[in-house]
Protein backbone atom coordinates (compact mmCIF):
# COMPACT_ATOMS: atom_id res chain seq x y z
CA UNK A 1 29.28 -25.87 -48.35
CA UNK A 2 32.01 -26.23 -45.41
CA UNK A 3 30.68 -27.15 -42.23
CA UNK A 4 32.97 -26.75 -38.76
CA UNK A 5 32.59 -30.32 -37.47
CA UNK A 6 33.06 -29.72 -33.96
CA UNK A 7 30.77 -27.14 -33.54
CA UNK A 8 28.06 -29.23 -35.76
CA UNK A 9 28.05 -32.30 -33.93
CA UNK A 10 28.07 -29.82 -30.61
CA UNK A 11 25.30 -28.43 -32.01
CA UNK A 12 23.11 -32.08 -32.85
CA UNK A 13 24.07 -33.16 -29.51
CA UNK A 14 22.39 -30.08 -27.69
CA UNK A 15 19.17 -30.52 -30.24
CA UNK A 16 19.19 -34.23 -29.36
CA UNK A 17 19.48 -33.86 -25.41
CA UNK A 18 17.10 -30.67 -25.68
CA UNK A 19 14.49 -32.91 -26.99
CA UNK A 20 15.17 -36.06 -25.51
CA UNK A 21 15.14 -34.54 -21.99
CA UNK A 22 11.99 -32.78 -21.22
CA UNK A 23 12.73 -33.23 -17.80
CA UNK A 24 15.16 -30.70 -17.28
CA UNK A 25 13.41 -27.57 -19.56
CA UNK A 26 13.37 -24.75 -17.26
CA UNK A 27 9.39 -23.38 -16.89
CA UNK A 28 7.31 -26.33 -16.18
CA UNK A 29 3.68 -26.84 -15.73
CA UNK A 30 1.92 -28.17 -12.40
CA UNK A 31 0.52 -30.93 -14.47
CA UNK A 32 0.04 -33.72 -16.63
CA UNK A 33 -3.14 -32.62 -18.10
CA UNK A 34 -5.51 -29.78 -17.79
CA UNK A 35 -9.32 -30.63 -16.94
CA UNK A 36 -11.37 -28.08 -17.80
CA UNK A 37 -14.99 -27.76 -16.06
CA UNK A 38 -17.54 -25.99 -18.97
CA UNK A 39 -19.46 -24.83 -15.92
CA UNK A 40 -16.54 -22.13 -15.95
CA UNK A 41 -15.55 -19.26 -17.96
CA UNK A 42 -11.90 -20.35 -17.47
CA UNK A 43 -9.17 -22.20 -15.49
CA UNK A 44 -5.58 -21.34 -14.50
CA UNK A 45 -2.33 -23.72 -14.84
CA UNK A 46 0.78 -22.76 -12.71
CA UNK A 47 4.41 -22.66 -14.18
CA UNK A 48 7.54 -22.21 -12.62
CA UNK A 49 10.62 -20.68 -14.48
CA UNK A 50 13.03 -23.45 -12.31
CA UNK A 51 16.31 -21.61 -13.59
CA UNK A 52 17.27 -19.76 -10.97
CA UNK A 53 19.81 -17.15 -12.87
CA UNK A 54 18.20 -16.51 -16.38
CA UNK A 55 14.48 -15.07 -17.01
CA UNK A 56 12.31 -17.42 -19.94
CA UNK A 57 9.50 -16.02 -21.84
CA UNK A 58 6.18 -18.59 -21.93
CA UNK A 59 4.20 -19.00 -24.80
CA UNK A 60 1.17 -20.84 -24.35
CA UNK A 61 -1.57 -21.48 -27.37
CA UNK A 62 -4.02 -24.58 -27.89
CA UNK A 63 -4.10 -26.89 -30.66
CA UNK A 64 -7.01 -29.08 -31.88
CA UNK A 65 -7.18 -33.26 -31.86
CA UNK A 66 -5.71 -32.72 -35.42
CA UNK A 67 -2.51 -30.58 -34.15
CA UNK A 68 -4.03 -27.74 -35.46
CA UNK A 69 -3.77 -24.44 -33.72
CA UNK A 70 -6.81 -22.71 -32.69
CA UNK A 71 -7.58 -19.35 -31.15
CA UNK A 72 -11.78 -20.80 -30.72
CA UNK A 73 -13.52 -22.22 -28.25
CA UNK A 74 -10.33 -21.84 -26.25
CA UNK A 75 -7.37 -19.74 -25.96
CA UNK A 76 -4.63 -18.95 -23.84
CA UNK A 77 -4.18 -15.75 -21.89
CA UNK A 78 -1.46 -14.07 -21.84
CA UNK A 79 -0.50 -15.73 -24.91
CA UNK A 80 3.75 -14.49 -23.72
CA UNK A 81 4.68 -13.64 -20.76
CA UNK A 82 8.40 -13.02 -18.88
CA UNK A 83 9.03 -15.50 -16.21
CA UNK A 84 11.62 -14.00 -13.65
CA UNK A 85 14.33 -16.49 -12.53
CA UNK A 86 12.94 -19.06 -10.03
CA UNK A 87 9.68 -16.95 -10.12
CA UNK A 88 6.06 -18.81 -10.42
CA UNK A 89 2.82 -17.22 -12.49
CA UNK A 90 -0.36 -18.49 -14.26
CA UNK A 91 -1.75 -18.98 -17.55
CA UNK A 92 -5.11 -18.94 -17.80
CA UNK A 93 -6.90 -21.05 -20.82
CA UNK A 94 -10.37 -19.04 -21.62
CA UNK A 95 -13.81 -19.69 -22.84
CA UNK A 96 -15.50 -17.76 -25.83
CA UNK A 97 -18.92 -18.17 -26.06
CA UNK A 98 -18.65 -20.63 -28.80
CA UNK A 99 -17.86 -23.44 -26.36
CA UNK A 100 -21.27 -23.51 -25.66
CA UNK A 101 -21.93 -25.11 -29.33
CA UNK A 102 -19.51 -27.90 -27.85
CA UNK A 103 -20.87 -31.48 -27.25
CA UNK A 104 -22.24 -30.92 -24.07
CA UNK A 105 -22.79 -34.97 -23.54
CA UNK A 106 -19.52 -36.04 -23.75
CA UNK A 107 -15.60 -34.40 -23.31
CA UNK A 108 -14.02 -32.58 -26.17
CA UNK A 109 -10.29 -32.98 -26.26
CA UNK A 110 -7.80 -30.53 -27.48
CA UNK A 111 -3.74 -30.17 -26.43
CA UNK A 112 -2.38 -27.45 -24.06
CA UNK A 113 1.44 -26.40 -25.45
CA UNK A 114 3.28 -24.07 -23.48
CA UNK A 115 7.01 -22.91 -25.14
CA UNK A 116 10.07 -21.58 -23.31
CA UNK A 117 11.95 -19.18 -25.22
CA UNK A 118 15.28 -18.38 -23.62
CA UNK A 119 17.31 -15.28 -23.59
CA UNK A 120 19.53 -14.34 -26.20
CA UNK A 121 23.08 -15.83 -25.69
CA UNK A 122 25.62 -13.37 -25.38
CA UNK A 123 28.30 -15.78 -27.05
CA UNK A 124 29.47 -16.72 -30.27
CA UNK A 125 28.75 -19.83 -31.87
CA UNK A 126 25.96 -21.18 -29.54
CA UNK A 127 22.68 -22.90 -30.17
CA UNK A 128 19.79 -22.73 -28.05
CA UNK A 129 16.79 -24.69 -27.75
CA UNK A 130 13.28 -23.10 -27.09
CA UNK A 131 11.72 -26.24 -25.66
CA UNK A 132 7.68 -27.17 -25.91
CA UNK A 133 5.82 -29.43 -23.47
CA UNK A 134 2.27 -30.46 -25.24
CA UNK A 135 -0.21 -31.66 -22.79
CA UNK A 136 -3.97 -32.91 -22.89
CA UNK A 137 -6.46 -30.79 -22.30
CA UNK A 138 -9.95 -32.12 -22.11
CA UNK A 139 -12.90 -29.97 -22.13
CA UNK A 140 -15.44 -31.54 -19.60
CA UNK A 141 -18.96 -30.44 -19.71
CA UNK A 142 -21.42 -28.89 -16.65
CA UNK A 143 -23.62 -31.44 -17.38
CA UNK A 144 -20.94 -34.70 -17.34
CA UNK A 145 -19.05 -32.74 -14.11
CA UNK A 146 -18.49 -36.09 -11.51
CA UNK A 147 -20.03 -36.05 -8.88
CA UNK A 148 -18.03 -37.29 -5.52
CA UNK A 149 -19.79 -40.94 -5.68
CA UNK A 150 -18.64 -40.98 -9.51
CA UNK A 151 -15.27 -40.02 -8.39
CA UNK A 152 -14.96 -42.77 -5.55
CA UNK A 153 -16.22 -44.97 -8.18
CA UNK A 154 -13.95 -44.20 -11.34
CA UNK A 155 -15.63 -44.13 -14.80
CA UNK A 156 -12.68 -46.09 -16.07
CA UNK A 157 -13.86 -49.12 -14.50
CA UNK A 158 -16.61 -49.13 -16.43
CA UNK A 159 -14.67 -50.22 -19.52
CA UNK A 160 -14.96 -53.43 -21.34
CA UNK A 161 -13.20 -55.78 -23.30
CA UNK A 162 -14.34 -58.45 -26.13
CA UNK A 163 -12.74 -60.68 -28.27
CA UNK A 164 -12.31 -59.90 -31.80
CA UNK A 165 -10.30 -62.34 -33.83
CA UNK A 166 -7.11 -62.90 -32.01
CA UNK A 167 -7.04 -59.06 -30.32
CA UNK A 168 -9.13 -57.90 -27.35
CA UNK A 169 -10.75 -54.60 -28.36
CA UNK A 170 -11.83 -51.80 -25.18
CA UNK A 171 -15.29 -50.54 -25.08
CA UNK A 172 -15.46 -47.00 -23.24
CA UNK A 173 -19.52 -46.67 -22.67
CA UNK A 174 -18.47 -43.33 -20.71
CA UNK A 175 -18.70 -39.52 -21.46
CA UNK A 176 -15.11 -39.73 -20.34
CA UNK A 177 -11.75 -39.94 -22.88
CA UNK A 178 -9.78 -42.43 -20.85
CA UNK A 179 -5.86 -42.85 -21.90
CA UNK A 180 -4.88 -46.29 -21.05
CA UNK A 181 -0.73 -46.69 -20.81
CA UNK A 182 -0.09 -50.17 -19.25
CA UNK A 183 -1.20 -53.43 -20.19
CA UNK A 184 -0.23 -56.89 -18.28
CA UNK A 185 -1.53 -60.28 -18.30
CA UNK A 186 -0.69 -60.07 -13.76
CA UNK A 187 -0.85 -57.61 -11.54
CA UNK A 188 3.43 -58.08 -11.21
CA UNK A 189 3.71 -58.19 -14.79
CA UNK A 190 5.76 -56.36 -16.96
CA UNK A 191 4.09 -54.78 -20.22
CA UNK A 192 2.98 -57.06 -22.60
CA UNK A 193 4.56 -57.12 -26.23
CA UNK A 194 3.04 -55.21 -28.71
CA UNK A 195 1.32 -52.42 -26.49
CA UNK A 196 1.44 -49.04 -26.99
CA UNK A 197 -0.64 -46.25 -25.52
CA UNK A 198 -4.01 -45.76 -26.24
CA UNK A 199 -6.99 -43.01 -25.66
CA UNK A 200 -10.03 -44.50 -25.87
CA UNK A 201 -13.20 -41.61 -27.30
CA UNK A 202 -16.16 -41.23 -25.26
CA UNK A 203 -18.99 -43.65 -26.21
CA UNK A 204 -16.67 -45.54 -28.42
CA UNK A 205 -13.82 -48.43 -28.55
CA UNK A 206 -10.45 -49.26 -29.80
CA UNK A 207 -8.57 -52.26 -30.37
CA UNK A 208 -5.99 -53.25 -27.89
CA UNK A 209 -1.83 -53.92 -29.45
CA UNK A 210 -1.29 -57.03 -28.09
CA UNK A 211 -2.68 -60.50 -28.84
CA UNK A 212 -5.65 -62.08 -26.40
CA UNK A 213 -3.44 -64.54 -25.72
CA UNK A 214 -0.54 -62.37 -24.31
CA UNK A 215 -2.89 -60.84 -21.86
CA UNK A 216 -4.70 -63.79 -21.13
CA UNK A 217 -7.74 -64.46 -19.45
CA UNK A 218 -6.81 -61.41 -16.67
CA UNK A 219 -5.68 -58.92 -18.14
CA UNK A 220 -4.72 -55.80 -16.48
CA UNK A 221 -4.78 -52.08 -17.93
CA UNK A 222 -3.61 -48.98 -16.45
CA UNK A 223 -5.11 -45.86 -17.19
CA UNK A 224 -4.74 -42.52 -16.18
CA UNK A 225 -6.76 -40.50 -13.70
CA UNK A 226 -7.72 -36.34 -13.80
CA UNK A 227 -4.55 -36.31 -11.00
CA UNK A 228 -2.13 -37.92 -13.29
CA UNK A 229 -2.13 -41.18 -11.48
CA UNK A 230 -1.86 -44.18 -12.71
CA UNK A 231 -4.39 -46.60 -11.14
CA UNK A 232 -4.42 -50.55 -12.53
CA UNK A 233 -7.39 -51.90 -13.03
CA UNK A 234 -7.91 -55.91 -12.92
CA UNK A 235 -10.38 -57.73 -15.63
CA UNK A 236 -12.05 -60.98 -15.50
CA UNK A 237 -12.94 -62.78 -18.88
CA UNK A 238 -15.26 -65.49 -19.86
CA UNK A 239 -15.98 -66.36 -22.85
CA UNK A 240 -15.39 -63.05 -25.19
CA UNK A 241 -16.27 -60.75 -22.77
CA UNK A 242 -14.29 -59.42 -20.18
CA UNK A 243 -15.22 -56.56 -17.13
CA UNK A 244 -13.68 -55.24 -14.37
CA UNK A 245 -12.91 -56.57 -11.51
CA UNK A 246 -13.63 -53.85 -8.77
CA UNK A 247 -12.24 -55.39 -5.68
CA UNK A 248 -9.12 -56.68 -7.21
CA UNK A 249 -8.77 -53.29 -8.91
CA UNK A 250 -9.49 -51.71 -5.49
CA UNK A 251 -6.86 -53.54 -4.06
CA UNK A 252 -4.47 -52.25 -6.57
CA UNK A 253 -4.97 -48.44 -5.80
């Protein structure tokens, strides 16, 4: 088989900058993550077709922790719709009654994916890209909703650390997933080697990338909050145990 060169390697380098460069795909969400309250029977996310000459269509399903897509306890409504250029509309994620049968003590996460699907090209020899942006989306209980004190105090401050072997490992006691995505041994710090992302299950723990003695004995983790911020939080260790340090993390907001 004869390929055209030019037009191959033309072709590779849209596929690589179309999925390299999520930044610039034209309908984009109002968000980092959806939050979705189980007192509720749904919740609405905004997108914005930001091409101001050519309508997109949106297609919007949810998958499972697995990457598995679902159509229960949760879908997406309408599941495609026409975005006008530069024109703004909703997609609404709904609740079937068998999100009641959901752990109702703790979140349940699942991932929000909305597609752009562009119109057909009216020239010869072109490639286009239907781009995907995959987000969390965690469903969050009535009966774990924060309350304004719990949200003046963050959750994530409630995490732990202790020392296993030569690695510190993060206990989450909370109802909460929290998604750490920084980890420095100061507050001016940059990232410590071996660290990579991390969501820490409710009620459960994971070990932390780098050694103990990278992050030393005050560490610092960033997580991130229901707003998409990114607030550092300052530990404190002695011995193997290590906690939060509230006013230093305070400081830090």
């Amino acid at each position: 088989m004869t390929l055209n060169t030019p037009l191959t390697v033309q072709a590779f380098a849209l596929l690589v900058l179309g999925l390299s460069q999520g930044a610039y795909a034209a309908v984009g969400l109002d968000r980092t993550r959806v939050i979705f309250d189980g007192g509720k029977e749904a919740t609405s996310v905004n997108i914005t077709n930001n091409n101001t000459q050519l309508p997109y269509l949106a297609q919007g399903w949810i998958e499972d922790e697995t990457g598995q897509k679902i159509t229960s306890p949760l879908i997406v409504l309408p599941p495609v719709q026409r975005l006008e250029p530069g024109k703004q509309s909703q997609v609404k994620v709904q609740a079937l009654p068998a999100a009641k049968l959901l752990p109702q003590d703790r979140e349940t996460v699942y991932y929000f994916n909305l597609r752009e699907i562009p119109p057909r090209s009216d020239k010869a020899n072109t490639l286009q890209i239907a781009l995907q942006t995959r987000i969390k989306l965690f469903y969050r209980p009535q009966a774990i909703t924060p309350s304004q004190q719990d949200l003046s105090n963050p959750w994530q401050e409630k995490l732990t650390l202790s020392l296993e072997g030569e690695r510190y490992r993060v206990n989450n006691p909370t109802p909460y997933y929290v998604t750490l995505v920084d980890a420095r041994s100061s507050k001016e710090g940059k990232t410590v080697p071996g660290f990579e992302p991390l969501m820490v299950p409710p009620k459960s723990s994971l070990t932390l990338g780098p050694t103990a003695k990278a992050l030393g004995t005050t560490p610092y983790l960033a997580y991130v909050n229901d707003y998409g911020g990114r607030p550092l939080m300052a530990f404190i260790c002695s011995g193997n145990a290590c906690k939060v340090n509230a006013q230093a993390s305070a400081a830090n907001e």
